[in-house]
C-alpha atoms as a PDB file:
ATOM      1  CA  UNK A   1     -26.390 -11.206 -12.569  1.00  0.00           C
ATOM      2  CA  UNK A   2     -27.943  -8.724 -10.272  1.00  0.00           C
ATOM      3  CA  UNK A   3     -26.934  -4.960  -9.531  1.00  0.00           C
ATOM      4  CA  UNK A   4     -25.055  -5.834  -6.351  1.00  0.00           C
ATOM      5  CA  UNK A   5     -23.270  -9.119  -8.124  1.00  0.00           C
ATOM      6  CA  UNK A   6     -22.048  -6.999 -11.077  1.00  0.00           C
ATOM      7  CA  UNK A   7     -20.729  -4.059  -9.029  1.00  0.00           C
ATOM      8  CA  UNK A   8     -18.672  -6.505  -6.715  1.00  0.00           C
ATOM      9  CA  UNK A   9     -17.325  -7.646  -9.566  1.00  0.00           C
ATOM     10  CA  UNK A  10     -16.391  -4.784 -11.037  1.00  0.00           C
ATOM     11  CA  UNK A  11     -14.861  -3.832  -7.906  1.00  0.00           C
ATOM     12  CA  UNK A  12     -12.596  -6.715  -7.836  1.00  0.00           C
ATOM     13  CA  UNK A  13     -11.016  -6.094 -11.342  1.00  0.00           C
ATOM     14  CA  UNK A  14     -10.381  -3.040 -10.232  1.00  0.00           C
ATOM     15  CA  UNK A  15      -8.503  -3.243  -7.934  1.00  0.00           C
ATOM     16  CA  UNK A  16      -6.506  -6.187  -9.553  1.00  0.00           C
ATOM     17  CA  UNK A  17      -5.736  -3.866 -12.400  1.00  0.00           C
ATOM     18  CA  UNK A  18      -4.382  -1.441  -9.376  1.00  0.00           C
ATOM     19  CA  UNK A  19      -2.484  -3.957  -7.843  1.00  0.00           C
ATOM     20  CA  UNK A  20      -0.599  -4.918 -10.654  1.00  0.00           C
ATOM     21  CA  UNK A  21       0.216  -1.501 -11.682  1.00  0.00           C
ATOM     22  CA  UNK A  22       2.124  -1.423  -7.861  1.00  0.00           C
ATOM     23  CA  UNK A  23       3.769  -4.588  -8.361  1.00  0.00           C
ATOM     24  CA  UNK A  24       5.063  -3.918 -11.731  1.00  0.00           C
ATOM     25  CA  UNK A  25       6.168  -0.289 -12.193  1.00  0.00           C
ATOM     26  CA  UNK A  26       8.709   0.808 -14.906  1.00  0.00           C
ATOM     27  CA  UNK A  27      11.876   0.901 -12.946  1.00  0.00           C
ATOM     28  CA  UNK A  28      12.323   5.049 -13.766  1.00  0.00           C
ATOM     29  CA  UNK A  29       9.429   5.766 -11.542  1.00  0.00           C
ATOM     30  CA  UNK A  30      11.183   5.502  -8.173  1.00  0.00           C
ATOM     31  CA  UNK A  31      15.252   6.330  -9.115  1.00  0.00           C
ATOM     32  CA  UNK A  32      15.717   7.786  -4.913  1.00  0.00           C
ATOM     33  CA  UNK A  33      14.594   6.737  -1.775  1.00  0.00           C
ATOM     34  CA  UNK A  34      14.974   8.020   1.702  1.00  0.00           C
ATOM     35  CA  UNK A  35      14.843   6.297   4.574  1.00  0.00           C
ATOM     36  CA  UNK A  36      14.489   7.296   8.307  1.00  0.00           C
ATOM     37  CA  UNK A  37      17.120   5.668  11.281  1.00  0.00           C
ATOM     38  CA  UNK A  38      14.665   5.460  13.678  1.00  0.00           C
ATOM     39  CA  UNK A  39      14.871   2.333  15.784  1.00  0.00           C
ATOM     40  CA  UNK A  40      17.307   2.130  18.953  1.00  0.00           C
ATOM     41  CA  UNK A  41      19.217  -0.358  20.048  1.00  0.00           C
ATOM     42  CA  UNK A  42      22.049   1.637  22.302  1.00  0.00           C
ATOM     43  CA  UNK A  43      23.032   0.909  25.279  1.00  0.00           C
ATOM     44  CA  UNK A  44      20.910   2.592  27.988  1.00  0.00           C
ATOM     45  CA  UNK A  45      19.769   4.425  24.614  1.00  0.00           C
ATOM     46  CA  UNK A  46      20.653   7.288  22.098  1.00  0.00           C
ATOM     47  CA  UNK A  47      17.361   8.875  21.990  1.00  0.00           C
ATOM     48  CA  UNK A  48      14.579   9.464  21.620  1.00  0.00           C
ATOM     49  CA  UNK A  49      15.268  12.139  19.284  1.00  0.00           C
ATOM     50  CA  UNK A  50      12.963  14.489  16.927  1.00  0.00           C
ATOM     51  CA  UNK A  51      13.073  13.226  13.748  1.00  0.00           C
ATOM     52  CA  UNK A  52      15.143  10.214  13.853  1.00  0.00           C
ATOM     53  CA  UNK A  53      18.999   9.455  14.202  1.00  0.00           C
ATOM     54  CA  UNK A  54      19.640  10.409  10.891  1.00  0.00           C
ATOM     55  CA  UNK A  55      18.719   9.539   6.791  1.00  0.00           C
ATOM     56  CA  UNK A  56      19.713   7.327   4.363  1.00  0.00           C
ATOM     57  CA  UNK A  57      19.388   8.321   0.853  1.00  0.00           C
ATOM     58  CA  UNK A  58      19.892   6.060  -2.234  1.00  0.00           C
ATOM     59  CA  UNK A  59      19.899   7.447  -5.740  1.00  0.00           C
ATOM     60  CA  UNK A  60      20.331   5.077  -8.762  1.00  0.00           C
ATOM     61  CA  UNK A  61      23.564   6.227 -10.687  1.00  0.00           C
ATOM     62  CA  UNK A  62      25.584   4.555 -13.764  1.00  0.00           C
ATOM     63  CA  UNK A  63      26.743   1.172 -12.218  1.00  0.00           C
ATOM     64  CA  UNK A  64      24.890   0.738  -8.989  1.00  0.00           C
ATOM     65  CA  UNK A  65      23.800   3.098  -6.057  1.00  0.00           C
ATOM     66  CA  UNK A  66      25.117   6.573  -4.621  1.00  0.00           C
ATOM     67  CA  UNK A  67      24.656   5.928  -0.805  1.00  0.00           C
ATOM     68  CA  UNK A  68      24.011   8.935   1.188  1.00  0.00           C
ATOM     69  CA  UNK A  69      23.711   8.730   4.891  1.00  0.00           C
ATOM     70  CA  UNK A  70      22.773  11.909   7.280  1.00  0.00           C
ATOM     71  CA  UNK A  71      22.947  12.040  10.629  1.00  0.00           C
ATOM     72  CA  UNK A  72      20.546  13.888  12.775  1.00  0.00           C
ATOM     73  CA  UNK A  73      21.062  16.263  16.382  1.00  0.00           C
ATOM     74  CA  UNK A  74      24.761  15.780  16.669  1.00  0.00           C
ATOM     75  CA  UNK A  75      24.773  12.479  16.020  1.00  0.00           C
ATOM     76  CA  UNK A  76      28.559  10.823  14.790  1.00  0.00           C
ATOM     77  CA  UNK A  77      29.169   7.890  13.235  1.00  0.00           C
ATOM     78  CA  UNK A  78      31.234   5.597  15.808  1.00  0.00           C
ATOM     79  CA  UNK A  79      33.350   1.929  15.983  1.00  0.00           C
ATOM     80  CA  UNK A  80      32.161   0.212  18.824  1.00  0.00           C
ATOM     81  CA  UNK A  81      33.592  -2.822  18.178  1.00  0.00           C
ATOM     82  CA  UNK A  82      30.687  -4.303  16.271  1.00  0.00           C
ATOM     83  CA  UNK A  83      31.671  -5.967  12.503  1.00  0.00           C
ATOM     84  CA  UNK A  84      31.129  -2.957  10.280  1.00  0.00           C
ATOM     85  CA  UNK A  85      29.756   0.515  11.160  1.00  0.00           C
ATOM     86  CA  UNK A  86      27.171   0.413   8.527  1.00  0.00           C
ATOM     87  CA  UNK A  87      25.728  -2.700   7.436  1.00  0.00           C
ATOM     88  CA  UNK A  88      23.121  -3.861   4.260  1.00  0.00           C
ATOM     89  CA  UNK A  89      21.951  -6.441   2.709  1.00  0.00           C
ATOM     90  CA  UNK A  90      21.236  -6.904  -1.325  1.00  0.00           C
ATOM     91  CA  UNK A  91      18.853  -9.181  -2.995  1.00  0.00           C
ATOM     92  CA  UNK A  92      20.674 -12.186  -4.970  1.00  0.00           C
ATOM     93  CA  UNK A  93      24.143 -11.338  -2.868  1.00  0.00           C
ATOM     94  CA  UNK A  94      25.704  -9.847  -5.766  1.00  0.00           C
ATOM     95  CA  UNK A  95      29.988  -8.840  -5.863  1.00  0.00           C
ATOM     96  CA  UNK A  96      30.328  -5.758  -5.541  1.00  0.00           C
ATOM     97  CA  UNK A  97      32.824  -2.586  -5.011  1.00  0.00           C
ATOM     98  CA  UNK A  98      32.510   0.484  -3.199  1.00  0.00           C
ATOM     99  CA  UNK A  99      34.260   4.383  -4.193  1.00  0.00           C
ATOM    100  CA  UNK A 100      33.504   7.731  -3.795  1.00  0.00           C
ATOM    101  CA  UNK A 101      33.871   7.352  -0.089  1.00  0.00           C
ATOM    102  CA  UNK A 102      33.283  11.406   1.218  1.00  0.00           C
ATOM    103  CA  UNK A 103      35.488  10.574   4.100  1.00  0.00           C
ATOM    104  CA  UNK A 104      39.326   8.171   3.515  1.00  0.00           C
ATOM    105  CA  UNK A 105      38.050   6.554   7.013  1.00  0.00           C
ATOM    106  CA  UNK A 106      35.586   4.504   5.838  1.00  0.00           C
ATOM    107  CA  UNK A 107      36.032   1.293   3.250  1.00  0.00           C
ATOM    108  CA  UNK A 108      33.893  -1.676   2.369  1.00  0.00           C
ATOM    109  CA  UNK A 109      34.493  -4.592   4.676  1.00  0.00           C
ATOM    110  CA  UNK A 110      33.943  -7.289   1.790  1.00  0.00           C
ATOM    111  CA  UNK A 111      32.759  -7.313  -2.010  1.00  0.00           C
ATOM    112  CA  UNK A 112      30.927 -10.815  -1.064  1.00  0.00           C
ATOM    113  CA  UNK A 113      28.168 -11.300   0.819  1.00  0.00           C
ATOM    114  CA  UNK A 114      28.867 -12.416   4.152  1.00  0.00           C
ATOM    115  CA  UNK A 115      27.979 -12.262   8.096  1.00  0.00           C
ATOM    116  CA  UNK A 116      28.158  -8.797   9.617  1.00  0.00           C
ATOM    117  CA  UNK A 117      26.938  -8.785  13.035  1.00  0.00           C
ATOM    118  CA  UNK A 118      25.351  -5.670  14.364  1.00  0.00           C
ATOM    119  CA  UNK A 119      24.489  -6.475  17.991  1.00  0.00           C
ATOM    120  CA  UNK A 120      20.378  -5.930  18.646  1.00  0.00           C
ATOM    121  CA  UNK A 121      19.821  -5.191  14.813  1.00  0.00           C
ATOM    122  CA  UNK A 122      20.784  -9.075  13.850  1.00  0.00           C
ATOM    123  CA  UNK A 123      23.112 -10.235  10.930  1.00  0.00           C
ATOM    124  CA  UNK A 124      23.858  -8.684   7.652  1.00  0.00           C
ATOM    125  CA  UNK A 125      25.096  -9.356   4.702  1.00  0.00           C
ATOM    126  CA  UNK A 126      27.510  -5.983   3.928  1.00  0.00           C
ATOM    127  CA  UNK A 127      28.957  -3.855   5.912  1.00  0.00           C
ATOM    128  CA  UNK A 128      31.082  -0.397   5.799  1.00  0.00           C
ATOM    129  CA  UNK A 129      34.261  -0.342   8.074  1.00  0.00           C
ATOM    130  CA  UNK A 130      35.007   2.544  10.094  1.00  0.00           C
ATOM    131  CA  UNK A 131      39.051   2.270  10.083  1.00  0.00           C
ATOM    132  CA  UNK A 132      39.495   4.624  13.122  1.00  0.00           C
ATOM    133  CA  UNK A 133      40.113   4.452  17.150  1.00  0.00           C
ATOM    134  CA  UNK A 134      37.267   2.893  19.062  1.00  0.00           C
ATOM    135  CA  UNK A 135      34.949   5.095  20.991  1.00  0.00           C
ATOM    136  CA  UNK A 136      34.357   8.609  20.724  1.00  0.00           C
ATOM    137  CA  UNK A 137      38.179   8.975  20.005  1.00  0.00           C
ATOM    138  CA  UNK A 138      37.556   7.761  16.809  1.00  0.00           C
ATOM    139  CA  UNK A 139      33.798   9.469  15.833  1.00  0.00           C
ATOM    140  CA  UNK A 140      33.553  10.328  12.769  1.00  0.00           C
ATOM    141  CA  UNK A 141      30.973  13.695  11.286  1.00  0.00           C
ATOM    142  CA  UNK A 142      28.125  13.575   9.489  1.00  0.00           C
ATOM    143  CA  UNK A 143      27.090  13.506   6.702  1.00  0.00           C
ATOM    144  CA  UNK A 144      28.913   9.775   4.767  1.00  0.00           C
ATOM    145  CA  UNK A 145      28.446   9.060   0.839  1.00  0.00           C
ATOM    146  CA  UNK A 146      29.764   6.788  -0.742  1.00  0.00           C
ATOM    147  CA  UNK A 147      28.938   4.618  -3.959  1.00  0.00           C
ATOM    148  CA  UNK A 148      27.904   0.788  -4.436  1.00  0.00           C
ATOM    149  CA  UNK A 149      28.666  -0.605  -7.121  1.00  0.00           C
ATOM    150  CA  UNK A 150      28.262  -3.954  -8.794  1.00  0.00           C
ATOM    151  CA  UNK A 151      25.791  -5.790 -12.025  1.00  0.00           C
ATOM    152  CA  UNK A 152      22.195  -5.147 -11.678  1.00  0.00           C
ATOM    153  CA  UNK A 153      22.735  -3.469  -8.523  1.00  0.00           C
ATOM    154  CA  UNK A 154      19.471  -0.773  -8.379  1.00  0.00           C
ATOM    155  CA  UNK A 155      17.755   0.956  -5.207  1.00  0.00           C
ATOM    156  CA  UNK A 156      15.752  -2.079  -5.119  1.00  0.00           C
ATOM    157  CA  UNK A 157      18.938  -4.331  -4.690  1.00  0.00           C
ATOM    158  CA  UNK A 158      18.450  -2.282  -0.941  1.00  0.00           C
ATOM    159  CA  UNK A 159      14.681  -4.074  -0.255  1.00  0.00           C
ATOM    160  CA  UNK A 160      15.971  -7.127   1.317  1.00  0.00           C
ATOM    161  CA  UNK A 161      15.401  -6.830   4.892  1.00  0.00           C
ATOM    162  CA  UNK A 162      17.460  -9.103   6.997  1.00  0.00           C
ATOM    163  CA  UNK A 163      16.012 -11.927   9.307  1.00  0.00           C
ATOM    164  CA  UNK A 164      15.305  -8.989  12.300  1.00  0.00           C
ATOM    165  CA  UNK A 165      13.607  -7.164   9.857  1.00  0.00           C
ATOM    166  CA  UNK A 166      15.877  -4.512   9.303  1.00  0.00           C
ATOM    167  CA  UNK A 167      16.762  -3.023   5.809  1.00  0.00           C
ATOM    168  CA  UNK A 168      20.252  -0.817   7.378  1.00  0.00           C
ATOM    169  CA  UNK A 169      22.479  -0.591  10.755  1.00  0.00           C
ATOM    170  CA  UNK A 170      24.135   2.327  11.270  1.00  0.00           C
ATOM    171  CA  UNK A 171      26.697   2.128  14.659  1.00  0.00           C
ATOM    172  CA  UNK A 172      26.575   5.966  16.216  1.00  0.00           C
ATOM    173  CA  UNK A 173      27.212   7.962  19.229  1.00  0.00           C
ATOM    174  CA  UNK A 174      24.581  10.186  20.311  1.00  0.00           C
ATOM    175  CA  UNK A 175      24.703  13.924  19.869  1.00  0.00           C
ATOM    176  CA  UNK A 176      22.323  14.273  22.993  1.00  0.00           C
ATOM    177  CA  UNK A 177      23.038  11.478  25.454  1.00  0.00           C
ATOM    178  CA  UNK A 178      26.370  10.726  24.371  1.00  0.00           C
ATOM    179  CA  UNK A 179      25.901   6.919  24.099  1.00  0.00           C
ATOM    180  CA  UNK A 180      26.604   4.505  21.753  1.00  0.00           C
ATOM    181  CA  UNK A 181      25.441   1.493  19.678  1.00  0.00           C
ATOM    182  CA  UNK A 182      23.487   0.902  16.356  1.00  0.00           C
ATOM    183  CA  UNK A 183      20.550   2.503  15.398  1.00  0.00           C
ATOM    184  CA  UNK A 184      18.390   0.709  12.225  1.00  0.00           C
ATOM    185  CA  UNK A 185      15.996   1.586   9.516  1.00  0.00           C
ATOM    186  CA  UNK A 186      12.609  -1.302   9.822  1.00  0.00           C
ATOM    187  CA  UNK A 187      10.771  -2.832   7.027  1.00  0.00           C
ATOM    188  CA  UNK A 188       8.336  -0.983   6.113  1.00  0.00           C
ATOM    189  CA  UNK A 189       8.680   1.576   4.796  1.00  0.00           C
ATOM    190  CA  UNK A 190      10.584   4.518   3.787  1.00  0.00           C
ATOM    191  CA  UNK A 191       9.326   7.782   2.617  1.00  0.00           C
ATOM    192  CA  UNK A 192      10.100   8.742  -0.994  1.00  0.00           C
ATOM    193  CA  UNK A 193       8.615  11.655  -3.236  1.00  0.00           C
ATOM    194  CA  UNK A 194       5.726   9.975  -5.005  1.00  0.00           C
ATOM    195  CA  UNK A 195       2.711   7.520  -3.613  1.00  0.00           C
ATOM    196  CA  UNK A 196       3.396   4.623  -5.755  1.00  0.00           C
ATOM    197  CA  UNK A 197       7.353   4.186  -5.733  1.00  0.00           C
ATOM    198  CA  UNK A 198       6.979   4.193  -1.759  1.00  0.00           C
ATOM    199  CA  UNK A 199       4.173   0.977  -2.046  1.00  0.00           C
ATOM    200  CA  UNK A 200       6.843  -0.787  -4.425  1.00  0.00           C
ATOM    201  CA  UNK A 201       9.305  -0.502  -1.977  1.00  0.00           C
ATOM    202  CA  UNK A 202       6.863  -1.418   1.140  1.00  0.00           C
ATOM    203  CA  UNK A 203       6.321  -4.632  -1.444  1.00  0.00           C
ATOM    204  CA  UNK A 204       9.933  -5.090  -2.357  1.00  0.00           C
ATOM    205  CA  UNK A 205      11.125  -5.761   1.044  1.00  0.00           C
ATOM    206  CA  UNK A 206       8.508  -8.127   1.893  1.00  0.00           C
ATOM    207  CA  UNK A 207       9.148  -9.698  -1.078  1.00  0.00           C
ATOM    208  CA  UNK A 208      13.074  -9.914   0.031  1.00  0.00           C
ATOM    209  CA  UNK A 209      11.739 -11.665   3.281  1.00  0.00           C
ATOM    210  CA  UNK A 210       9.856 -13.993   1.692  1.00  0.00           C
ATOM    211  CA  UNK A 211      13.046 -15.154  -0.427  1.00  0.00           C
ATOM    212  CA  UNK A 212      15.233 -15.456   2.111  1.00  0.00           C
ATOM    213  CA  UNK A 213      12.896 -17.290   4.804  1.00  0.00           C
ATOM    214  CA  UNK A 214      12.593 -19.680   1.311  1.00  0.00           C
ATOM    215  CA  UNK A 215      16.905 -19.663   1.407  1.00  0.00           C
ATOM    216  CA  UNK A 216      16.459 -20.546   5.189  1.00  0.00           C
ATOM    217  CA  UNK A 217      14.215 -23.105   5.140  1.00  0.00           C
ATOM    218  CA  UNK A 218      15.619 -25.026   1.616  1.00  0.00           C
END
Protein backbone atom coordinates (compact mmCIF):
# COMPACT_ATOMS: atom_id res chain seq x y z
CA UNK A 1 0.00 0.00 0.00
CA UNK A 2 1.45 3.30 -0.94
CA UNK A 3 1.76 6.64 1.18
CA UNK A 4 -1.31 8.21 -0.41
CA UNK A 5 -3.45 4.68 -0.14
CA UNK A 6 -2.64 4.35 3.59
CA UNK A 7 -3.38 7.97 4.56
CA UNK A 8 -6.89 7.80 2.76
CA UNK A 9 -7.46 5.12 4.69
CA UNK A 10 -6.65 6.31 7.72
CA UNK A 11 -8.70 9.19 6.99
CA UNK A 12 -11.76 7.22 6.52
CA UNK A 13 -11.63 5.42 9.97
CA UNK A 14 -11.40 8.46 11.26
CA UNK A 15 -13.90 9.94 10.62
CA UNK A 16 -16.15 6.78 11.09
CA UNK A 17 -14.91 6.64 14.63
CA UNK A 18 -16.22 10.53 14.69
CA UNK A 19 -19.34 9.78 13.28
CA UNK A 20 -20.32 7.29 15.56
CA UNK A 21 -19.36 9.18 18.54
CA UNK A 22 -22.31 11.89 17.08
CA UNK A 23 -24.74 9.30 16.51
CA UNK A 24 -24.40 7.61 19.75
CA UNK A 25 -23.80 10.05 22.63
CA UNK A 26 -24.59 9.19 26.32
CA UNK A 27 -27.95 10.73 26.73
CA UNK A 28 -26.47 13.28 29.79
CA UNK A 29 -24.51 15.15 27.23
CA UNK A 30 -27.31 17.30 25.79
CA UNK A 31 -30.14 17.49 28.97
CA UNK A 32 -31.47 21.41 27.27
CA UNK A 33 -32.03 22.67 24.06
CA UNK A 34 -33.10 25.96 22.69
CA UNK A 35 -34.66 26.60 19.79
CA UNK A 36 -35.30 29.81 17.72
CA UNK A 37 -39.23 30.73 16.24
CA UNK A 38 -38.06 32.05 13.29
CA UNK A 39 -40.17 31.15 10.29
CA UNK A 40 -43.45 33.24 9.36
CA UNK A 41 -46.42 32.22 8.26
CA UNK A 42 -48.88 35.36 9.36
CA UNK A 43 -51.06 36.86 7.52
CA UNK A 44 -49.57 39.81 5.58
CA UNK A 45 -46.70 38.85 8.21
CA UNK A 46 -45.47 39.34 11.89
CA UNK A 47 -42.02 40.28 11.13
CA UNK A 48 -39.29 40.32 10.26
CA UNK A 49 -38.03 40.78 13.62
CA UNK A 50 -34.33 40.83 15.27
CA UNK A 51 -33.78 37.78 16.70
CA UNK A 52 -36.73 35.72 16.04
CA UNK A 53 -40.43 35.59 17.39
CA UNK A 54 -39.44 34.12 20.41
CA UNK A 55 -37.53 30.69 22.14
CA UNK A 56 -38.35 27.47 23.02
CA UNK A 57 -36.45 25.85 25.69
CA UNK A 58 -36.65 22.13 26.72
CA UNK A 59 -34.88 20.82 29.79
CA UNK A 60 -35.08 17.07 30.67
CA UNK A 61 -36.72 16.80 34.24
CA UNK A 62 -37.98 13.61 36.37
CA UNK A 63 -40.81 12.19 34.10
CA UNK A 64 -40.54 13.93 30.79
CA UNK A 65 -39.75 17.59 29.61
CA UNK A 66 -40.07 21.19 31.27
CA UNK A 67 -41.27 23.24 28.18
CA UNK A 68 -40.29 26.77 28.20
CA UNK A 69 -41.42 29.08 25.52
CA UNK A 70 -40.26 32.98 25.22
CA UNK A 71 -41.55 35.33 23.20
CA UNK A 72 -39.56 38.01 21.57
CA UNK A 73 -40.38 42.21 20.79
CA UNK A 74 -43.83 42.23 22.25
CA UNK A 75 -44.86 39.35 20.86
CA UNK A 76 -48.29 37.50 22.71
CA UNK A 77 -49.37 34.31 22.42
CA UNK A 78 -52.92 34.44 20.54
CA UNK A 79 -56.18 31.94 19.50
CA UNK A 80 -56.83 32.51 16.07
CA UNK A 81 -58.97 29.90 15.56
CA UNK A 82 -56.37 27.37 14.49
CA UNK A 83 -56.51 23.67 16.54
CA UNK A 84 -54.11 24.39 19.38
CA UNK A 85 -51.93 27.48 20.01
CA UNK A 86 -48.83 25.51 20.34
CA UNK A 87 -48.39 22.40 18.58
CA UNK A 88 -45.48 19.28 18.67
CA UNK A 89 -44.91 16.27 17.65
CA UNK A 90 -43.04 13.19 19.67
CA UNK A 91 -41.28 10.26 18.27
CA UNK A 92 -43.27 6.81 18.84
CA UNK A 93 -46.66 9.02 19.73
CA UNK A 94 -46.40 8.27 23.25
CA UNK A 95 -49.64 9.18 26.09
CA UNK A 96 -48.87 11.70 27.76
CA UNK A 97 -49.99 14.54 30.45
CA UNK A 98 -49.20 18.01 30.80
CA UNK A 99 -48.86 20.33 34.51
CA UNK A 100 -47.08 23.04 35.71
CA UNK A 101 -48.86 25.26 33.27
CA UNK A 102 -47.28 29.11 34.35
CA UNK A 103 -50.50 30.53 33.14
CA UNK A 104 -54.49 28.56 34.19
CA UNK A 105 -55.25 29.63 30.34
CA UNK A 106 -53.51 27.19 28.71
CA UNK A 107 -54.19 23.10 28.86
CA UNK A 108 -53.18 20.20 26.69
CA UNK A 109 -55.62 19.61 23.88
CA UNK A 110 -55.15 15.65 23.99
CA UNK A 111 -52.79 13.03 25.85
CA UNK A 112 -52.90 10.97 22.35
CA UNK A 113 -51.39 11.72 19.42
CA UNK A 114 -53.60 13.16 16.99
CA UNK A 115 -54.18 15.86 14.04
CA UNK A 116 -53.56 19.46 15.05
CA UNK A 117 -53.72 21.69 12.19
CA UNK A 118 -51.66 24.80 12.22
CA UNK A 119 -52.52 26.59 8.96
CA UNK A 120 -49.03 27.21 6.70
CA UNK A 121 -46.91 25.17 9.33
CA UNK A 122 -48.87 21.70 8.31
CA UNK A 123 -50.26 19.01 10.78
CA UNK A 124 -49.14 18.00 14.17
CA UNK A 125 -49.41 15.60 16.37
CA UNK A 126 -49.92 17.71 19.99
CA UNK A 127 -51.05 20.69 20.61
CA UNK A 128 -51.51 23.29 23.70
CA UNK A 129 -55.01 25.02 23.88
CA UNK A 130 -55.27 28.55 24.54
CA UNK A 131 -58.82 28.55 26.49
CA UNK A 132 -59.39 32.35 26.03
CA UNK A 133 -61.41 34.95 23.63
CA UNK A 134 -60.25 34.92 20.04
CA UNK A 135 -58.12 37.72 18.80
CA UNK A 136 -56.19 40.12 20.61
CA UNK A 137 -59.06 40.11 23.26
CA UNK A 138 -57.85 37.04 24.35
CA UNK A 139 -53.65 37.46 23.99
CA UNK A 140 -52.02 36.04 26.34
CA UNK A 141 -48.01 37.41 27.83
CA UNK A 142 -44.99 35.97 27.47
CA UNK A 143 -43.14 34.01 28.72
CA UNK A 144 -45.43 30.04 28.87
CA UNK A 145 -43.90 26.86 30.80
CA UNK A 146 -45.33 24.19 31.26
CA UNK A 147 -44.31 20.38 31.73
CA UNK A 148 -44.71 17.17 29.40
CA UNK A 149 -44.94 14.38 30.78
CA UNK A 150 -45.27 10.76 29.81
CA UNK A 151 -42.71 7.11 29.63
CA UNK A 152 -39.51 7.63 27.90
CA UNK A 153 -40.46 11.01 27.04
CA UNK A 154 -36.70 12.94 26.75
CA UNK A 155 -35.70 16.25 24.74
CA UNK A 156 -35.18 13.95 21.97
CA UNK A 157 -38.91 12.73 22.10
CA UNK A 158 -39.04 16.73 20.53
CA UNK A 159 -36.75 15.66 17.14
CA UNK A 160 -39.57 14.52 15.09
CA UNK A 161 -40.24 17.10 12.62
CA UNK A 162 -43.61 16.92 11.06
CA UNK A 163 -44.26 16.29 7.24
CA UNK A 164 -43.60 20.44 6.54
CA UNK A 165 -40.59 20.07 8.26
CA UNK A 166 -41.33 21.79 11.27
CA UNK A 167 -40.28 20.60 14.83
CA UNK A 168 -42.98 23.47 16.83
CA UNK A 169 -45.99 26.01 15.90
CA UNK A 170 -46.48 28.61 18.03
CA UNK A 171 -49.95 30.86 17.03
CA UNK A 172 -48.94 34.74 18.07
CA UNK A 173 -49.80 38.27 17.53
CA UNK A 174 -47.09 40.50 16.69
CA UNK A 175 -45.62 42.99 19.11
CA UNK A 176 -44.56 45.21 16.02
CA UNK A 177 -47.11 44.82 13.24
CA UNK A 178 -49.86 43.71 15.26
CA UNK A 179 -50.80 40.68 13.09
CA UNK A 180 -51.49 37.36 13.66
CA UNK A 181 -50.90 33.68 12.75
CA UNK A 182 -48.28 30.92 13.58
CA UNK A 183 -44.82 31.31 13.57
CA UNK A 184 -42.53 27.75 13.54
CA UNK A 185 -39.19 26.46 14.56
CA UNK A 186 -37.50 24.35 11.01
CA UNK A 187 -35.52 21.25 11.04
CA UNK A 188 -32.41 21.88 11.40
CA UNK A 189 -31.27 22.92 13.85
CA UNK A 190 -31.42 24.53 17.12
CA UNK A 191 -28.69 26.10 19.04
CA UNK A 192 -27.70 24.44 22.33
CA UNK A 193 -24.53 25.03 24.63
CA UNK A 194 -22.07 22.45 23.37
CA UNK A 195 -20.93 21.40 19.54
CA UNK A 196 -21.85 17.85 19.70
CA UNK A 197 -25.40 17.75 21.49
CA UNK A 198 -26.49 20.39 18.70
CA UNK A 199 -25.22 17.67 15.66
CA UNK A 200 -27.32 14.91 17.62
CA UNK A 201 -30.19 16.88 17.45
CA UNK A 202 -29.56 18.16 13.65
CA UNK A 203 -29.39 14.02 13.28
CA UNK A 204 -32.33 13.26 15.49
CA UNK A 205 -34.81 15.09 13.52
CA UNK A 206 -33.78 13.77 10.30
CA UNK A 207 -33.86 10.65 11.71
CA UNK A 208 -37.69 11.44 12.89
CA UNK A 209 -38.37 12.24 9.11
CA UNK A 210 -37.08 9.35 7.89
CA UNK A 211 -39.50 7.24 10.29
CA UNK A 212 -42.38 8.83 9.59
CA UNK A 213 -42.04 9.14 5.61
CA UNK A 214 -41.45 5.02 6.42
CA UNK A 215 -45.16 5.32 8.59
CA UNK A 216 -46.45 7.17 5.40
CA UNK A 217 -45.49 5.12 2.86
CA UNK A 218 -46.17 1.41 4.83
Amino acid sequence: MNKLSLLRTSLVGAVAVVATSVAFPAVSQANTISYTLLSDHCTDGCGPQTGGFGTITLTDISGGVDVSITLNNGNKFVNTGLDATVAFDLLGNPTITASNFSNANFSLLSGTAGSVHMDGTGTFEYGILQNTAQGNAGAQPSPLDFHILGTGVTIASFNDPNAALQLFAVDIISGTTGKTGAVDVSVPVPVVGAGLPGLVVACGGLLGLARRRRRQSA
